[in-house]
PDB file of N, CA and C in Angstrom:
ATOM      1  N   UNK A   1      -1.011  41.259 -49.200  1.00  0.00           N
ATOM      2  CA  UNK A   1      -0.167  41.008 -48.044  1.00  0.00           C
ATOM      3  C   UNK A   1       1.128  41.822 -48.127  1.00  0.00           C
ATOM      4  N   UNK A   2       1.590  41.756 -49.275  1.00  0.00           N
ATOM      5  CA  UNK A   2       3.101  42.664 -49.673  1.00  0.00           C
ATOM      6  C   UNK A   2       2.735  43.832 -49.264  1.00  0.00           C
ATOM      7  N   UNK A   3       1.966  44.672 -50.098  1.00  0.00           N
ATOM      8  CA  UNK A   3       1.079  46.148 -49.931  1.00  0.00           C
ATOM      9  C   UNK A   3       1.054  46.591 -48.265  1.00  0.00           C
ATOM     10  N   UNK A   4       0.242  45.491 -47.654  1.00  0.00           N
ATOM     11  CA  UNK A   4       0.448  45.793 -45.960  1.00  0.00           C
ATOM     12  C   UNK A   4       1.436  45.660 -45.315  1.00  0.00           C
ATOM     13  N   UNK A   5       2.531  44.915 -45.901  1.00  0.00           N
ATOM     14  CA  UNK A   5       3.828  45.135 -45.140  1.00  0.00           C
ATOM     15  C   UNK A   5       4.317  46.032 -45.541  1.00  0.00           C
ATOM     16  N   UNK A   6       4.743  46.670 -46.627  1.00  0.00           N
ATOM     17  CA  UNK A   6       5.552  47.953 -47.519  1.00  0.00           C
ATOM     18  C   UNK A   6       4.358  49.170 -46.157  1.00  0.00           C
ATOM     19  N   UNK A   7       3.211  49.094 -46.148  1.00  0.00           N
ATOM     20  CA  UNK A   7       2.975  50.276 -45.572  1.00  0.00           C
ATOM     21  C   UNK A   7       2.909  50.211 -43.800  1.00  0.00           C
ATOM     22  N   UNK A   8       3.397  49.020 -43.588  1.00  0.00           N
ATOM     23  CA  UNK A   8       3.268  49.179 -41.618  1.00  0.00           C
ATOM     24  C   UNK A   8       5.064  49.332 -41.747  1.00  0.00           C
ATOM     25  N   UNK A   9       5.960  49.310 -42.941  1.00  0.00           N
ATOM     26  CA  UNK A   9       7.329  49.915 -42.544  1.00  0.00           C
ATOM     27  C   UNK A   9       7.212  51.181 -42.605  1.00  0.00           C
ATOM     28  N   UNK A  10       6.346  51.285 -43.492  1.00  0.00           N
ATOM     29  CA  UNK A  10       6.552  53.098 -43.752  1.00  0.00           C
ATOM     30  C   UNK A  10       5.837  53.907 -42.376  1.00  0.00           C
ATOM     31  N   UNK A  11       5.250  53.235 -42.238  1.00  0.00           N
ATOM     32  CA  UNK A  11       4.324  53.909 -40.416  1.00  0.00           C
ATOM     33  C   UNK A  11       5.446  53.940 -39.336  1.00  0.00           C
ATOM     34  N   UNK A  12       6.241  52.840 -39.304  1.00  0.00           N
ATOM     35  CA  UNK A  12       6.657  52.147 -38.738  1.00  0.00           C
ATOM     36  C   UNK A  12       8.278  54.113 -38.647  1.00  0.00           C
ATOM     37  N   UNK A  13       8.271  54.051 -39.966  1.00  0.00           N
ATOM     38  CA  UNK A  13       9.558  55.057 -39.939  1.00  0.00           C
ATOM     39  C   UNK A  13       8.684  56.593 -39.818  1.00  0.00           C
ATOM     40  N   UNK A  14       7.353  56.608 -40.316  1.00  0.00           N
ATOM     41  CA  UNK A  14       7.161  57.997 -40.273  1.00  0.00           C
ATOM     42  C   UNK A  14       6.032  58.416 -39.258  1.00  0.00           C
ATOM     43  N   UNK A  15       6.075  57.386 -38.265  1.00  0.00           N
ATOM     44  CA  UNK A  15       5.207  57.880 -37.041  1.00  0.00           C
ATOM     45  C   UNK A  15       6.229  58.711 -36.524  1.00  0.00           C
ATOM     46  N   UNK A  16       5.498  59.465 -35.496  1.00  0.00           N
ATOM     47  CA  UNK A  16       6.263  60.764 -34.320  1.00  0.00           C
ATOM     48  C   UNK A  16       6.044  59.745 -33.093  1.00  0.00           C
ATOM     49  N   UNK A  17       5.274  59.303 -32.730  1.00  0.00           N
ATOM     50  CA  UNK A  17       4.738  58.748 -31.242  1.00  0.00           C
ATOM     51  C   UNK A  17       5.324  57.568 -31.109  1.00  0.00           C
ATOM     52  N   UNK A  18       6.128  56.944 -29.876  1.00  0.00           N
ATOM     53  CA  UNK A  18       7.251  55.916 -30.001  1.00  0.00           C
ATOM     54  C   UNK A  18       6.562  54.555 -30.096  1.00  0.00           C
ATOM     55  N   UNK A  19       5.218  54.714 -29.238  1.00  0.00           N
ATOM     56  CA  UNK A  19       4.911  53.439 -29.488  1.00  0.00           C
ATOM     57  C   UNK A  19       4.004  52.962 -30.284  1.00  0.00           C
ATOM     58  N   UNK A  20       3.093  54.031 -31.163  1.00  0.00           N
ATOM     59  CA  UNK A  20       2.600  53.626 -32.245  1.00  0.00           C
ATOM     60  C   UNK A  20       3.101  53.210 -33.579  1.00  0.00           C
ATOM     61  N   UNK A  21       4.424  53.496 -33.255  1.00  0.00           N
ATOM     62  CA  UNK A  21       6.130  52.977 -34.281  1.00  0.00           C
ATOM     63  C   UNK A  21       6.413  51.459 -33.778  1.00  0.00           C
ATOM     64  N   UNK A  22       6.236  51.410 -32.679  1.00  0.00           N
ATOM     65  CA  UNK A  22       6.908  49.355 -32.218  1.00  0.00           C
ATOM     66  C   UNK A  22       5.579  48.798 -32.610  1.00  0.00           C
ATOM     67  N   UNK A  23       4.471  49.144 -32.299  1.00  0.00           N
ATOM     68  CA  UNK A  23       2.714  48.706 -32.856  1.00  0.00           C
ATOM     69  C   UNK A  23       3.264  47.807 -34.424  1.00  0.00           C
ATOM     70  N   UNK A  24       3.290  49.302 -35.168  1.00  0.00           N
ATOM     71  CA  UNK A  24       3.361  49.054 -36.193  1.00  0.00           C
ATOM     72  C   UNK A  24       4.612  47.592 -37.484  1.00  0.00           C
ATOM     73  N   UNK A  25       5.814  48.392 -36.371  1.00  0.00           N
ATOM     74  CA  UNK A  25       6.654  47.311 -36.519  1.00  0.00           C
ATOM     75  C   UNK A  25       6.423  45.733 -36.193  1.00  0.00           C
ATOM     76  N   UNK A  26       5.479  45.357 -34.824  1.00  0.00           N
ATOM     77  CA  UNK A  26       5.319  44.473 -34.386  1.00  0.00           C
ATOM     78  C   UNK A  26       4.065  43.728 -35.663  1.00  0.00           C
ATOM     79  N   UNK A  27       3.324  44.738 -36.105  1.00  0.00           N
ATOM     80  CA  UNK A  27       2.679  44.020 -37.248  1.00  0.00           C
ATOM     81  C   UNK A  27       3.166  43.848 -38.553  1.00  0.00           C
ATOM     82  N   UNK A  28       4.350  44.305 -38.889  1.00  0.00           N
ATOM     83  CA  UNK A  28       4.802  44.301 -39.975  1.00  0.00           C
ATOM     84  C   UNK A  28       5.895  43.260 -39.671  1.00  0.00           C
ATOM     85  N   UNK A  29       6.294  42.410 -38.290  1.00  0.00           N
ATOM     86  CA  UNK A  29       6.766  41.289 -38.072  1.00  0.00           C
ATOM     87  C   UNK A  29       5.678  40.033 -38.244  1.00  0.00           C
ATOM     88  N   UNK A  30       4.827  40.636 -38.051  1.00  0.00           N
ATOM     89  CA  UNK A  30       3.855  39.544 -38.379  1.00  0.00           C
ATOM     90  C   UNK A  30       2.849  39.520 -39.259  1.00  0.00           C
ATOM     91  N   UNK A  31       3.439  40.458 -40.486  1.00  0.00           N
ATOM     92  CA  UNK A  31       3.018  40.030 -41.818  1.00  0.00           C
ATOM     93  C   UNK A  31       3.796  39.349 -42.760  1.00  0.00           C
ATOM     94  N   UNK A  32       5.064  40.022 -42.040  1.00  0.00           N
ATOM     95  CA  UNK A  32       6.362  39.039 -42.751  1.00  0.00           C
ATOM     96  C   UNK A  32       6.413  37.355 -42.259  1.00  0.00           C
ATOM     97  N   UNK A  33       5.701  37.326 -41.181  1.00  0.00           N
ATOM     98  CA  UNK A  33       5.426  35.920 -40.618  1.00  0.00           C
ATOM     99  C   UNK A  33       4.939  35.134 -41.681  1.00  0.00           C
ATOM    100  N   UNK A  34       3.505  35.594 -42.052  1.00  0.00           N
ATOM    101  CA  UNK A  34       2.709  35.244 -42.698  1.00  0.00           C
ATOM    102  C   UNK A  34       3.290  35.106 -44.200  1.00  0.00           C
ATOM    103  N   UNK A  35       3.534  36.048 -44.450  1.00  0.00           N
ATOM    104  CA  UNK A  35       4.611  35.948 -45.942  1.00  0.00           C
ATOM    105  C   UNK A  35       5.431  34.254 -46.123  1.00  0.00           C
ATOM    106  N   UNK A  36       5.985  34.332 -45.193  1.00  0.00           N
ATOM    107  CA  UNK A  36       7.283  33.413 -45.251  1.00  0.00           C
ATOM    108  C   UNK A  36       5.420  31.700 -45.026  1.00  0.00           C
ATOM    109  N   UNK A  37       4.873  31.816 -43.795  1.00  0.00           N
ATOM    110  CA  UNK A  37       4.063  30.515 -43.937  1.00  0.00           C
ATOM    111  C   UNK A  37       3.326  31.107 -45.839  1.00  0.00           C
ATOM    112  N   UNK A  38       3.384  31.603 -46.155  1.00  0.00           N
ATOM    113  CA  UNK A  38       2.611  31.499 -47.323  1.00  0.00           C
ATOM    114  C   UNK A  38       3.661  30.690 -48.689  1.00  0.00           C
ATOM    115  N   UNK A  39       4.687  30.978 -48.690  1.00  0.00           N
ATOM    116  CA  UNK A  39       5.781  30.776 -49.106  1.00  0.00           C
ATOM    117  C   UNK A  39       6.676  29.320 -49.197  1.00  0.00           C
ATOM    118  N   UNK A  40       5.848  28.260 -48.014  1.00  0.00           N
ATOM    119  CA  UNK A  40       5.932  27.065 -47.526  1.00  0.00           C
ATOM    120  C   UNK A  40       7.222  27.204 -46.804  1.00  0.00           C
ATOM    121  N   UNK A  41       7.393  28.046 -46.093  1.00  0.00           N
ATOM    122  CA  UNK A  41       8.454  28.136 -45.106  1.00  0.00           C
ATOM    123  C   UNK A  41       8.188  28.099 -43.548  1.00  0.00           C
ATOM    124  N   UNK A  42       7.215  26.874 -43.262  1.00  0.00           N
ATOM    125  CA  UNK A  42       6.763  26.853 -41.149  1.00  0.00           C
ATOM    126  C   UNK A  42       8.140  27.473 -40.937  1.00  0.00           C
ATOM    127  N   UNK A  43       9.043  26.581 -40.600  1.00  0.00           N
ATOM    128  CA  UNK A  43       9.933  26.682 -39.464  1.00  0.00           C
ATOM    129  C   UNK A  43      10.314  28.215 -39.570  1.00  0.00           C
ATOM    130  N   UNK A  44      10.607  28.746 -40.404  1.00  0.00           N
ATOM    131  CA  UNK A  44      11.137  30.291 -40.690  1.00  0.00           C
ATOM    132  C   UNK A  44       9.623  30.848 -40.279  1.00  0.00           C
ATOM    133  N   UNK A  45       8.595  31.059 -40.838  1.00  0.00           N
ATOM    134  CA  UNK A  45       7.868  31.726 -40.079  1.00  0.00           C
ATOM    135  C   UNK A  45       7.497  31.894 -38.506  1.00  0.00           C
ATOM    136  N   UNK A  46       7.542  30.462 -38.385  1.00  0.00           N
ATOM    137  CA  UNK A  46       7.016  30.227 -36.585  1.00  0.00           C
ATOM    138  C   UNK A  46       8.456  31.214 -36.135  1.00  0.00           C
ATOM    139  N   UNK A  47       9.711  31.140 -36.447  1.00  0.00           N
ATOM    140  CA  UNK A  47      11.089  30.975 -36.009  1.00  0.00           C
ATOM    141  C   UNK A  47      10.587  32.870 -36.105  1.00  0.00           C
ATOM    142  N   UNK A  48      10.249  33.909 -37.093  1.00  0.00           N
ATOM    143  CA  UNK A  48       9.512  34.859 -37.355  1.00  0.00           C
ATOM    144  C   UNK A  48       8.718  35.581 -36.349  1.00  0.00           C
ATOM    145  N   UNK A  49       7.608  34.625 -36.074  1.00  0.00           N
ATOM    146  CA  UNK A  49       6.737  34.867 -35.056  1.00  0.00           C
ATOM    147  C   UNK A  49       7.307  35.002 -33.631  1.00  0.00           C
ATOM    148  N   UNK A  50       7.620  33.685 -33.074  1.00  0.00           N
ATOM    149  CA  UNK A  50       8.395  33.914 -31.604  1.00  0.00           C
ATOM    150  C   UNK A  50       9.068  34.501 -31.767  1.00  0.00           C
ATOM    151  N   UNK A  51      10.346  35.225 -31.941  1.00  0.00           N
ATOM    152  CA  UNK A  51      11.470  35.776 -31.714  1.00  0.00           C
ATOM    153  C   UNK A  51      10.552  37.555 -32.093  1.00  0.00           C
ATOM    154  N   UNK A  52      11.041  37.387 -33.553  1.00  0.00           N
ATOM    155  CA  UNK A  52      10.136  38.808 -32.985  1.00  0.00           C
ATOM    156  C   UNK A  52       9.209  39.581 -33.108  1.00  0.00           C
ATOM    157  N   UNK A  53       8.195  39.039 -33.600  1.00  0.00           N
ATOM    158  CA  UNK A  53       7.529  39.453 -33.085  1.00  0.00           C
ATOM    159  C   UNK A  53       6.393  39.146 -31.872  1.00  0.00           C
ATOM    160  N   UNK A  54       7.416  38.165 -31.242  1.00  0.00           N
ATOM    161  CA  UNK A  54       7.014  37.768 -29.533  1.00  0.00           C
ATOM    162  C   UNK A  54       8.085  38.012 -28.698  1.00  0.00           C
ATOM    163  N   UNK A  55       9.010  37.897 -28.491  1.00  0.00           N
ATOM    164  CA  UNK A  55      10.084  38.483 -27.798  1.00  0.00           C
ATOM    165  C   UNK A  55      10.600  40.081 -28.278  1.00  0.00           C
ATOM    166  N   UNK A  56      11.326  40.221 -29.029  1.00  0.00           N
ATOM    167  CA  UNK A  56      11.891  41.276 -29.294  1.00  0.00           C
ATOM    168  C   UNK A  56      10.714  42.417 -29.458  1.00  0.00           C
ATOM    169  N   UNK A  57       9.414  42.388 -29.520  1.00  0.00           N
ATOM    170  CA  UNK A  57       8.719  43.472 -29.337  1.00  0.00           C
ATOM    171  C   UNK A  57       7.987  43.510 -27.853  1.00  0.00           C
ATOM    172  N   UNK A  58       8.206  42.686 -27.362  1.00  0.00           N
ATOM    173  CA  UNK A  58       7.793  42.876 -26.226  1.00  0.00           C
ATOM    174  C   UNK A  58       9.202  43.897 -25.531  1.00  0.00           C
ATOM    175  N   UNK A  59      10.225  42.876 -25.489  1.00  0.00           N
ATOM    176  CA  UNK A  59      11.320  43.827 -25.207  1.00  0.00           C
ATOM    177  C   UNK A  59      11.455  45.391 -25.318  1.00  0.00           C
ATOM    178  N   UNK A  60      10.507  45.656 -26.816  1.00  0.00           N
ATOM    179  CA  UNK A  60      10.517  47.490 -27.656  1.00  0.00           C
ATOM    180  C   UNK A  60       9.938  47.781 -26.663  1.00  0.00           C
ATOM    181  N   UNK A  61       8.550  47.597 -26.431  1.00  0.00           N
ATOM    182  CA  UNK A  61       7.431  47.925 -25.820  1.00  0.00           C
ATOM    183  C   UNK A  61       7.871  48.264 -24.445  1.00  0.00           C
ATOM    184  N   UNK A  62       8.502  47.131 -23.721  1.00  0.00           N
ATOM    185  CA  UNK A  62       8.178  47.519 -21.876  1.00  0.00           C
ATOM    186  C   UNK A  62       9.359  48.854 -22.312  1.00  0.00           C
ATOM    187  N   UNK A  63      10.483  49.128 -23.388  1.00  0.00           N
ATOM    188  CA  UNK A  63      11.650  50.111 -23.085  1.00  0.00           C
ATOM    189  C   UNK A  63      10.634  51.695 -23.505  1.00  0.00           C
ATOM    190  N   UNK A  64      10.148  51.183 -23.944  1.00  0.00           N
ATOM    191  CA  UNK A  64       9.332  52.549 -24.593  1.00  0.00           C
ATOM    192  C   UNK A  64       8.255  52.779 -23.297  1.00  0.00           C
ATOM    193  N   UNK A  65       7.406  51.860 -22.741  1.00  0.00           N
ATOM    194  CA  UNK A  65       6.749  52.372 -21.591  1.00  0.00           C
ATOM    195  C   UNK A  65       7.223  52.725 -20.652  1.00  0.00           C
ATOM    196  N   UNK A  66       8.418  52.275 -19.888  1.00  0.00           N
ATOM    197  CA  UNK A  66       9.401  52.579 -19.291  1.00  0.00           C
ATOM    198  C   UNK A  66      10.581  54.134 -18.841  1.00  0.00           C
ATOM    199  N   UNK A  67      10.351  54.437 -20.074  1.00  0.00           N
ATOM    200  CA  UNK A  67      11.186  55.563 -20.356  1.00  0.00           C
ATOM    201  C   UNK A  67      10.253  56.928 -20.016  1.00  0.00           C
ATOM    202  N   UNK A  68      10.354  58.014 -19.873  1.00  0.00           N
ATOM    203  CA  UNK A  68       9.952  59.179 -19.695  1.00  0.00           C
ATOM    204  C   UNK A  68       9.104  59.465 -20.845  1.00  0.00           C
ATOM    205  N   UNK A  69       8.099  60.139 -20.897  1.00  0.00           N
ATOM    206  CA  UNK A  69       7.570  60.717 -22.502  1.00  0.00           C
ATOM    207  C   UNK A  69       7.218  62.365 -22.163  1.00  0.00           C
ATOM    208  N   UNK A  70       7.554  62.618 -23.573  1.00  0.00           N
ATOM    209  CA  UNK A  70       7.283  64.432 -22.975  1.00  0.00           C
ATOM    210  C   UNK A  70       5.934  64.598 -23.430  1.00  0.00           C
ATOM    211  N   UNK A  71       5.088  65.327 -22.845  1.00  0.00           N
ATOM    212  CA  UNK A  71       3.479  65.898 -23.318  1.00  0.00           C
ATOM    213  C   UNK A  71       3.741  66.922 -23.891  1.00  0.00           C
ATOM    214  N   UNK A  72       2.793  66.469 -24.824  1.00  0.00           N
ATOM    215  CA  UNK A  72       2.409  67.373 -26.031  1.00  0.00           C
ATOM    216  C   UNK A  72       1.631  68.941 -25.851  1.00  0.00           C
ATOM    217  N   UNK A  73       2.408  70.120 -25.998  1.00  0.00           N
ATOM    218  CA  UNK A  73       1.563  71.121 -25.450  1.00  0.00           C
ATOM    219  C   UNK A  73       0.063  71.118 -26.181  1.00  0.00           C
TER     220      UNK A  73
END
C-alpha cells in the first residue's frame, strides 16, 4: 500500500499531461485514505476520502477540463 502511494506521487509530479497528474493524485488521496482506515483511524480517513479526494479533485478536474489544452504536434 506504501509502495503505491510513494509511486502515484511520483506520477503525480512527473506526468506532462494535466490530467493524468489530478488522476493520479486523486488515487494517491485515496490510498492515503486507506492507509489512515488501516491504521484504525475512520474518522480521518472518511474525513480523507470526502474532502479530497471527493471534493477537492473534483474541483482539479472540472479546472483542468475547463481550461484550454494545446495539441500535441
Amino acid at each position: 500500500m506504501i509502495v503505491l502511494t510513494v509511486l502515484l506521487a511520483l506520477l503525480t509530479v512527473e506526468l506532462e499531461d494535466m490530467l493524468h497528474a489530478v488522476i493520479s493524485l486523486c488515487g494517491m488521496c485515496i490510498t492515503i485514505g486507506a492507509l489512515f482506515w488501516l491504521l484504525d483511524a475512520p474518522y480521518v480517513s472518511v474525513f480523507q476520502l470526502l474532502v479530497y479526494a471527493g471534493a477537492v479533485m473534483v474541483l482539479f478536474i472540472a479546472t483542468v477540463m475547463l481550461t484550454a489544452r494545446k495539441e500535441k504536434p
